[in-house]
N, C-alpha and C. Protein backbone atom coordinates (compact mmCIF):
# COMPACT_ATOMS: atom_id res chain seq x y z
N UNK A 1 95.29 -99.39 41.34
CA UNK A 1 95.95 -100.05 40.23
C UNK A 1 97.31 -99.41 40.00
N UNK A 2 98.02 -99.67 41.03
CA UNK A 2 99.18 -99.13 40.87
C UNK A 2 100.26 -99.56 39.83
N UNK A 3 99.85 -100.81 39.18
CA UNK A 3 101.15 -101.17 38.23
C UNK A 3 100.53 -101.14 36.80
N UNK A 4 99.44 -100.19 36.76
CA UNK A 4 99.27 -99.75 35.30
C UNK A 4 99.77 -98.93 34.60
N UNK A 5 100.65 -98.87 33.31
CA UNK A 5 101.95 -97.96 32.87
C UNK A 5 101.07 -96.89 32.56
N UNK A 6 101.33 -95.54 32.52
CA UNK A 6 100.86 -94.38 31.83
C UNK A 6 101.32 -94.64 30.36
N UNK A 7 100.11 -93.93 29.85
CA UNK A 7 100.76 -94.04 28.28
C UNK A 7 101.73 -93.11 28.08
N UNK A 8 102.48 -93.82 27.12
CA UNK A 8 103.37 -92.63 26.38
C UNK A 8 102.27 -91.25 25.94
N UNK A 9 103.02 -89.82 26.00
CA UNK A 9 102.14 -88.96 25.40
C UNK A 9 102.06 -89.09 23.72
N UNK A 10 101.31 -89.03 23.53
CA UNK A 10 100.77 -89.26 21.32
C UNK A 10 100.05 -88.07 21.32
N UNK A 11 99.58 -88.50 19.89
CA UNK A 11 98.65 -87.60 19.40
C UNK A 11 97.11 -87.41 20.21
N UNK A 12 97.08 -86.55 20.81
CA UNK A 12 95.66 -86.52 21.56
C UNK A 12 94.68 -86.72 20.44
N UNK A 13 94.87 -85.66 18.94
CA UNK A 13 93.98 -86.23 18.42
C UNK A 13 93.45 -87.46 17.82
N UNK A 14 94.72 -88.29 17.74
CA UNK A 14 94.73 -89.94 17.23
C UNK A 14 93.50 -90.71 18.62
N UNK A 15 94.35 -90.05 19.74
CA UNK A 15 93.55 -90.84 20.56
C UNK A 15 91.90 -90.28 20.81
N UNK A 16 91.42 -89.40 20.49
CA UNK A 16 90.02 -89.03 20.66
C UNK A 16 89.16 -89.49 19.53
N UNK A 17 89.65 -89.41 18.32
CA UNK A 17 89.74 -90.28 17.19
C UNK A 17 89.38 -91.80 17.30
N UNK A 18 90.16 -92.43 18.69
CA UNK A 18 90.66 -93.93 18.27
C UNK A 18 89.24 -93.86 19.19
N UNK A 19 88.86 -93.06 20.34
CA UNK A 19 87.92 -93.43 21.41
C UNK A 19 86.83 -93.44 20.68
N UNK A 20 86.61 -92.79 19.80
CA UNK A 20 84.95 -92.32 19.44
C UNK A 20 84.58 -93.57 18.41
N UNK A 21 85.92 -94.27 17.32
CA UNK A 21 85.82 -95.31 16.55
C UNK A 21 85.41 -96.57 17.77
N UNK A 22 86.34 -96.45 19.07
CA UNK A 22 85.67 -97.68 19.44
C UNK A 22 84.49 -98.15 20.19
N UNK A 23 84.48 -96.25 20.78
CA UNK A 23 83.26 -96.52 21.06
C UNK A 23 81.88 -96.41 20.08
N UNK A 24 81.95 -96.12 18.91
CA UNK A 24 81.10 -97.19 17.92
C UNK A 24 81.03 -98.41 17.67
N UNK A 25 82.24 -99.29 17.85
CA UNK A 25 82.21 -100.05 17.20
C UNK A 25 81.49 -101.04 18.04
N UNK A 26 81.79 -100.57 19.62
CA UNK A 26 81.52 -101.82 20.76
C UNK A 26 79.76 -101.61 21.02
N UNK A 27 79.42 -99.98 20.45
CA UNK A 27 78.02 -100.35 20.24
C UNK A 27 76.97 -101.29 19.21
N UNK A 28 78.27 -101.55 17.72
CA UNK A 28 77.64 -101.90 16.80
C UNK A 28 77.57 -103.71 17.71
N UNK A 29 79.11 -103.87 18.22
CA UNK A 29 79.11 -105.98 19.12
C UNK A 29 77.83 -105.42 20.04
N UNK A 30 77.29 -104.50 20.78
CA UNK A 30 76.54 -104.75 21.53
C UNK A 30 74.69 -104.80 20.55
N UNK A 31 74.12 -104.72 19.96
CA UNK A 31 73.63 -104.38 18.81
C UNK A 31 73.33 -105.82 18.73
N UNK A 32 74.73 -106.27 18.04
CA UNK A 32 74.81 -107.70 17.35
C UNK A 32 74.46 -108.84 18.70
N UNK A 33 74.59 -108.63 19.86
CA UNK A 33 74.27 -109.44 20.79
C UNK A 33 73.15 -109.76 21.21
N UNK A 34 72.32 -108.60 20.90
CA UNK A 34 71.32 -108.41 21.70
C UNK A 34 70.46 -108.66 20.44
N UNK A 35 70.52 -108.69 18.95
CA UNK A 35 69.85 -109.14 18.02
C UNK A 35 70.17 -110.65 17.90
N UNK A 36 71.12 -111.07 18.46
CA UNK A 36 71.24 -112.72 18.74
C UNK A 36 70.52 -113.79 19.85
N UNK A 37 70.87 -112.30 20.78
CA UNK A 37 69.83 -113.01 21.94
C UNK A 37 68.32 -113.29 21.80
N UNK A 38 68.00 -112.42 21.21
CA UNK A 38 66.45 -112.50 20.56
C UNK A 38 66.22 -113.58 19.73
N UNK A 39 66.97 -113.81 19.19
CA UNK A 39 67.18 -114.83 17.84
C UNK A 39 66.81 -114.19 16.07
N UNK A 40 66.66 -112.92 16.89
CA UNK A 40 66.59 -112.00 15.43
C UNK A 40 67.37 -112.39 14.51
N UNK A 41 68.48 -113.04 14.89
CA UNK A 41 69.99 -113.04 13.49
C UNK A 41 69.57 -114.72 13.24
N UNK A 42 68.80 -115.28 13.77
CA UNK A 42 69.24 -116.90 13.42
C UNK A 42 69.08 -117.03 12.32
N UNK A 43 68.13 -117.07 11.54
CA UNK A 43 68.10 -117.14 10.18
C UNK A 43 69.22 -116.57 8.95
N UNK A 44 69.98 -115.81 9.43
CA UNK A 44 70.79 -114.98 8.93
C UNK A 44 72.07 -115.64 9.35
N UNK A 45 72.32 -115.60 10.70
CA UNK A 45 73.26 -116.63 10.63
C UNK A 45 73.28 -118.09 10.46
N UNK A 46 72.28 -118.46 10.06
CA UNK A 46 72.47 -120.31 9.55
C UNK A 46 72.79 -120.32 8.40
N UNK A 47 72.92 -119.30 7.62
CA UNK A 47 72.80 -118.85 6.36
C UNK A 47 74.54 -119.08 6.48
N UNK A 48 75.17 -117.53 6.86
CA UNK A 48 76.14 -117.95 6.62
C UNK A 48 77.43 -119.07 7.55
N UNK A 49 77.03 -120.03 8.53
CA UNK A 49 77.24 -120.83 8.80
C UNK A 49 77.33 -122.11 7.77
N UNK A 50 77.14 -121.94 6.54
CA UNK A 50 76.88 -122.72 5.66
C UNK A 50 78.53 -122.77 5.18
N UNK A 51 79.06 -121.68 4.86
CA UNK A 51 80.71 -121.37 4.86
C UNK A 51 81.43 -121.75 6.08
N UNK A 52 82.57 -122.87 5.35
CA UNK A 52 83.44 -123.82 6.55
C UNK A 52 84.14 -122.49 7.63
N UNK A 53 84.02 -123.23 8.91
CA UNK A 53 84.49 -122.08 10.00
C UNK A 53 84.48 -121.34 10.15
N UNK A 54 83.07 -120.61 9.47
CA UNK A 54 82.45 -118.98 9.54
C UNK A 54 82.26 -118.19 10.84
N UNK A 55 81.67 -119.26 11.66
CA UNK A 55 81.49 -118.96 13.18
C UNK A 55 83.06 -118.61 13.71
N UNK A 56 84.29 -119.48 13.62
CA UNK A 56 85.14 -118.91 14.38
C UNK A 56 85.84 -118.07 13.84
N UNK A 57 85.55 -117.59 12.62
CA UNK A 57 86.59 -116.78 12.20
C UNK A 57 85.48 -115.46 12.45
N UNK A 58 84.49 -115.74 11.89
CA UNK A 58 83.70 -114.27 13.33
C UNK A 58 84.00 -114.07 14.22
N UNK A 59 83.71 -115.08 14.98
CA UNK A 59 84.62 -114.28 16.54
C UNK A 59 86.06 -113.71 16.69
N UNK A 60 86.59 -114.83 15.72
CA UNK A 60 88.21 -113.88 16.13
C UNK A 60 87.88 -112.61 15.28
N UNK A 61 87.62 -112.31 14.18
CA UNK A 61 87.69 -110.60 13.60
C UNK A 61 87.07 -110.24 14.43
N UNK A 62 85.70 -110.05 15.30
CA UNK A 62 84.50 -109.53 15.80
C UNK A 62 85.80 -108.91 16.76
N UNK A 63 86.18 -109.99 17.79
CA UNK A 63 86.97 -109.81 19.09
C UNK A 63 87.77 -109.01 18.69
N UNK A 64 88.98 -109.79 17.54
CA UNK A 64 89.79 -108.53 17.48
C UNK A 64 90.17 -107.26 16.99
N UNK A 65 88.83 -107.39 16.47
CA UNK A 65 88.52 -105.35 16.14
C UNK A 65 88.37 -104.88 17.28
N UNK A 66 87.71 -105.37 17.96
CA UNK A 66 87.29 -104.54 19.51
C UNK A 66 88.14 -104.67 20.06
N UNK A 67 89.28 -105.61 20.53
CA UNK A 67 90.65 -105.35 21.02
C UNK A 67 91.63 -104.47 20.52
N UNK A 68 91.96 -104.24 18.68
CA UNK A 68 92.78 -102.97 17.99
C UNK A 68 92.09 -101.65 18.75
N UNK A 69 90.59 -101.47 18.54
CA UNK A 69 90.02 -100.27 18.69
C UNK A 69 90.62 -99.80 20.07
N UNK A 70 90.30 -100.90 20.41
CA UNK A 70 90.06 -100.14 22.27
C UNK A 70 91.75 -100.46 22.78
N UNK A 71 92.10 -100.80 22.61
CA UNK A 71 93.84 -100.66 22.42
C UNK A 71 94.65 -99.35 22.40
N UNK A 72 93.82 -99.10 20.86
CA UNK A 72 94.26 -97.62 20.31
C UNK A 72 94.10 -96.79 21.04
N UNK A 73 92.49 -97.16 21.56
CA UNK A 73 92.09 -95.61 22.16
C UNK A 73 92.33 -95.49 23.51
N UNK A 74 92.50 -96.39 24.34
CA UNK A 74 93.69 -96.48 25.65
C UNK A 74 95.07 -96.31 25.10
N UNK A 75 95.81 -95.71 24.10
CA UNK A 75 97.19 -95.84 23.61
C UNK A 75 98.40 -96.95 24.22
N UNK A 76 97.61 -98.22 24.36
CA UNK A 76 98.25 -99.58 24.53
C UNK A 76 98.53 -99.68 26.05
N UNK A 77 98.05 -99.08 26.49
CA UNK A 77 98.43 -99.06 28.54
C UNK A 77 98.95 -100.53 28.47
N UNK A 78 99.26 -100.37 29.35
CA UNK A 78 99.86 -101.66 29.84
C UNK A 78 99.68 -101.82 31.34
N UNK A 79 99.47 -103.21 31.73
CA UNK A 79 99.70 -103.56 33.52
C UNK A 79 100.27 -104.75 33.42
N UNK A 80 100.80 -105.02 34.67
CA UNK A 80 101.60 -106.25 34.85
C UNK A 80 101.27 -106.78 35.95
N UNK A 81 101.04 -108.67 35.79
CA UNK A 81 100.53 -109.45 36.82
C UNK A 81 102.10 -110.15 36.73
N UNK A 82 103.17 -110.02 38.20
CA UNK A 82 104.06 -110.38 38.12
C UNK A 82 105.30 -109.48 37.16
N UNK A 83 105.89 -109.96 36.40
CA UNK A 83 106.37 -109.63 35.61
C UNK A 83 105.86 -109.47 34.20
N UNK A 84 105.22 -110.26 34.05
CA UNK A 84 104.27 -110.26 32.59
C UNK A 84 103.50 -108.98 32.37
N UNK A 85 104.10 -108.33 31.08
CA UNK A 85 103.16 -107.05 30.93
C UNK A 85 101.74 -107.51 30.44
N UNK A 86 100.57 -107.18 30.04
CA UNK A 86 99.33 -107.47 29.77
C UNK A 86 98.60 -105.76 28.86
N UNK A 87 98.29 -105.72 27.88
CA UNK A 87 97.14 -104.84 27.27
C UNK A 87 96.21 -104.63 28.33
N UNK A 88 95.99 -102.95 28.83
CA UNK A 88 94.80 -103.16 29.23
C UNK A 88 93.33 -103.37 28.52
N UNK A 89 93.47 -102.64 27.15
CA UNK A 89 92.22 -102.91 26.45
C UNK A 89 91.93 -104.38 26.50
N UNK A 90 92.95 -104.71 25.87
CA UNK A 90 92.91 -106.69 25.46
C UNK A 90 92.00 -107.03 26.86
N UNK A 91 92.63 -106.68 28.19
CA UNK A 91 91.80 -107.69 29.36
C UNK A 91 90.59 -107.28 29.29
N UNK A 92 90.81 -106.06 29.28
CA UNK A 92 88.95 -105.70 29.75
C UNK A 92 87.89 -106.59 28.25
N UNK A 93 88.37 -106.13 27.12
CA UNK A 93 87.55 -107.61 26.02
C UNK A 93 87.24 -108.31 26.30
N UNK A 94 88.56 -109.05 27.17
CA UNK A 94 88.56 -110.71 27.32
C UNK A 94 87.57 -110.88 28.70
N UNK A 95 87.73 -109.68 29.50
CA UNK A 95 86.43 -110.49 30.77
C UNK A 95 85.36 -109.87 30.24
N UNK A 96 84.96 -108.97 29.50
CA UNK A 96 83.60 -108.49 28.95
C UNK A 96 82.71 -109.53 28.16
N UNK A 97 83.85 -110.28 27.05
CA UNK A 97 83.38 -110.95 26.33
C UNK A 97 83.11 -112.52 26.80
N UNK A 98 83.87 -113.01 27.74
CA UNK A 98 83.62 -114.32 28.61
C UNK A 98 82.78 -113.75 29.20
N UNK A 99 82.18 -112.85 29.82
CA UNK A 99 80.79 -112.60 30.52
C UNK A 99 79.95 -113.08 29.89
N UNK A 100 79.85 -112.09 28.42
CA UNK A 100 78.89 -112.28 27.60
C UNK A 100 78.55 -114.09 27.26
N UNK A 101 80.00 -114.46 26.68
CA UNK A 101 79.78 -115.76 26.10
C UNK A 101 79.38 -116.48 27.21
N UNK A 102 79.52 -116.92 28.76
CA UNK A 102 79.32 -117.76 29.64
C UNK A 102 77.62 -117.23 29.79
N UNK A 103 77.18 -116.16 29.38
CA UNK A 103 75.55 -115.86 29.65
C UNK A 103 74.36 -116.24 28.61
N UNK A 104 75.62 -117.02 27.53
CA UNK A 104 74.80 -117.62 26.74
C UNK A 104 74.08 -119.04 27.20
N UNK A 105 74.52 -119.51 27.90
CA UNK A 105 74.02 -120.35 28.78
C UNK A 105 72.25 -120.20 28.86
N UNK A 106 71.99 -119.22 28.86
CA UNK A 106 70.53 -119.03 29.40
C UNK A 106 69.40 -118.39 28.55
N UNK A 107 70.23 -118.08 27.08
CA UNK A 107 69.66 -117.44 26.46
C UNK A 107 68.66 -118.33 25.28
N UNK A 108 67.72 -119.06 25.31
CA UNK A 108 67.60 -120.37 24.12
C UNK A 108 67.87 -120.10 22.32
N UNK A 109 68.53 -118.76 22.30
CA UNK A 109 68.24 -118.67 20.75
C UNK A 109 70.37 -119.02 20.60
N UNK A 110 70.99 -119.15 21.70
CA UNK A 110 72.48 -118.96 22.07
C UNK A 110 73.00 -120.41 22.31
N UNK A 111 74.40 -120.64 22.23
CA UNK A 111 74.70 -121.48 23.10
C UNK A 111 76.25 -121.49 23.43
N UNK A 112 76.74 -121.62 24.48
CA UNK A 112 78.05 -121.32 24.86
C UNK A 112 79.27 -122.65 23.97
N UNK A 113 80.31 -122.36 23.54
CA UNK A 113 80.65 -123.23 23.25
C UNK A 113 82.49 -122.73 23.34
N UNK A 114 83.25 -124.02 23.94
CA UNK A 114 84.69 -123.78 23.87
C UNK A 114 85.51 -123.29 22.91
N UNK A 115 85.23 -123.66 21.55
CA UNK A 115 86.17 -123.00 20.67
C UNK A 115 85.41 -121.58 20.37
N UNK A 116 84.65 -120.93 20.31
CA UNK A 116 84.05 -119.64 20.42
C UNK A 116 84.96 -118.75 21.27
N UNK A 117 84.58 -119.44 22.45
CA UNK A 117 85.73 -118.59 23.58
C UNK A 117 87.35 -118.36 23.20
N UNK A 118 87.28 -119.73 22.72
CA UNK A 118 89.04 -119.62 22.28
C UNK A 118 89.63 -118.79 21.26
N UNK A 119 88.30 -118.86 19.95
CA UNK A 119 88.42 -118.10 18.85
C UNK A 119 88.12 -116.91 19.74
N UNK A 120 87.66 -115.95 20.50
CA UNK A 120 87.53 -115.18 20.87
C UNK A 120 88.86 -114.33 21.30
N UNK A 121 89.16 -115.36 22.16
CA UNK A 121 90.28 -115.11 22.89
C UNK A 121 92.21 -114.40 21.67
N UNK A 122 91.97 -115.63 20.88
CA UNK A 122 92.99 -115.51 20.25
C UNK A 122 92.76 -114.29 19.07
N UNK A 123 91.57 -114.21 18.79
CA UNK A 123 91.19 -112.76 18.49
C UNK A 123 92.46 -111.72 19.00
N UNK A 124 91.46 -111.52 20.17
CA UNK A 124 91.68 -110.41 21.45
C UNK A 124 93.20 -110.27 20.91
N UNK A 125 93.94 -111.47 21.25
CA UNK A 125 95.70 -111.39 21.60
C UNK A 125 96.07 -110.98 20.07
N UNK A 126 95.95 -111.54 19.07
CA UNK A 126 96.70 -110.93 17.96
C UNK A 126 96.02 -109.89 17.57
N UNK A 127 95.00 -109.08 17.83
CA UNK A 127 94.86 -107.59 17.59
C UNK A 127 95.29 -106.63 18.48
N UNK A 128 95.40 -107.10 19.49
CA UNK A 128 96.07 -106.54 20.38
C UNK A 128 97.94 -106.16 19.95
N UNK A 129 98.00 -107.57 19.75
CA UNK A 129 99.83 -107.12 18.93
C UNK A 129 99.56 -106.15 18.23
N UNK A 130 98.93 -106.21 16.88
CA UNK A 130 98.86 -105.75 15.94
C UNK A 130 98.77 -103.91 16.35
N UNK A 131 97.75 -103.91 17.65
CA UNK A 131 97.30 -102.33 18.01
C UNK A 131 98.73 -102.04 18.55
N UNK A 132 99.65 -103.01 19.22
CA UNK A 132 100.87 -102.30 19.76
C UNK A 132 101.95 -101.66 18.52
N UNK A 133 101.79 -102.52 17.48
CA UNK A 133 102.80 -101.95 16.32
C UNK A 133 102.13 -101.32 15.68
N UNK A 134 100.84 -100.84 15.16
CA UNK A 134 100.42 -99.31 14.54
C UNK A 134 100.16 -98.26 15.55
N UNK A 135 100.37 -98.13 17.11
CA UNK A 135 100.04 -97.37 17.87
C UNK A 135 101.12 -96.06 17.94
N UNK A 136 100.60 -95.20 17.71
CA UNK A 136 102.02 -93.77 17.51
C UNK A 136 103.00 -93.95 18.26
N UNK A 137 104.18 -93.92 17.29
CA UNK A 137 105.59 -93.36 18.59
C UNK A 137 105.00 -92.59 19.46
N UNK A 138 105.41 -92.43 21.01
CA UNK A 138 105.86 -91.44 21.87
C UNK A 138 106.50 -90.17 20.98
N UNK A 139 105.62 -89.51 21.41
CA UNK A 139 106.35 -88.09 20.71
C UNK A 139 107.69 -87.26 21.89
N UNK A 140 108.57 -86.67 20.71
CA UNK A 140 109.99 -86.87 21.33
C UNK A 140 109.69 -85.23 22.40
N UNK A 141 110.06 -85.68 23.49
CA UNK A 141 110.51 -84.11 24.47
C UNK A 141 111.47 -82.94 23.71
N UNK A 142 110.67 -81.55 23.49
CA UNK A 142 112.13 -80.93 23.03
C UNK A 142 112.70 -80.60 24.17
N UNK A 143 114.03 -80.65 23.98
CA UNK A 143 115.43 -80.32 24.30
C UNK A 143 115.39 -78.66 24.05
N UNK A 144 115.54 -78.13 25.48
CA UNK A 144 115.55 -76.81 25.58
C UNK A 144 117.18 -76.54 25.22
């Protein structure tokens, strides 16, 4: 992976900090998946499915917490397909979470659906901005 940027150097402790928040947090989405797959949550979520566009505005916060987190705690790497720079946290979300969502397919308490993915998706991308503008300056080299 040669055209993945090194991060700027930051706060190591921001970033050990940012790793340990996300890696909670992606245990709490994994948690929530696997209590869906069961159908443990259905009742709970028909409930609040009752509130207009509850479902997609879950997914986009769900997604894009896990895109800020894991953003942070990669300190915004970057790679580029072409010229286009890309988040690495953001991609890895976005094929983790189309895994997940395309495996709903098989699950009967689940069901895959296009705007899910999309709300997913657009998640991902505006927390992702958001992780690039609270992510620490580069701390400055002293000048011997």
């Amino acid at each position: 992976m040669d055209n993945i940027s090194t991060p700027p150097p930051q706060s190591s402790l921001f970033s050990k900090r940012m790793t340990i928040v996300a890696a909670l947090y992606i245990a709490f989405l994994v948690t929530l998946i696997v209590l869906a797959d069961k159908g443990i949550l259905r009742v709970w979520l028909l409930k609040l499915q009752t509130f207009p566009y509850f479902d997609k505005i879950g997914h986009f916060l769900l997604l894009g917490t896990a895109s800020l987190f894991v953003n942070l705690a990669l300190r915004c790497r970057q790679f580029k397909i072409g010229s286009r720079p890309f988040l690495l946290g953001s991609a890895i979300v976005a094929v983790l979470i189309t895994l997940e969502e395309c495996s709903q397919i098989f699950f009967v308490f689940r069901g895959f659906e296009w705007s899910d993915m999309f709300s997913n998706w657009l998640g991902i991308f505006v927390f992702g901005q958001i992780a690039l503008r609270l992510s620490p300056p580069p701390q400055q080299e002293e000048s011997a």
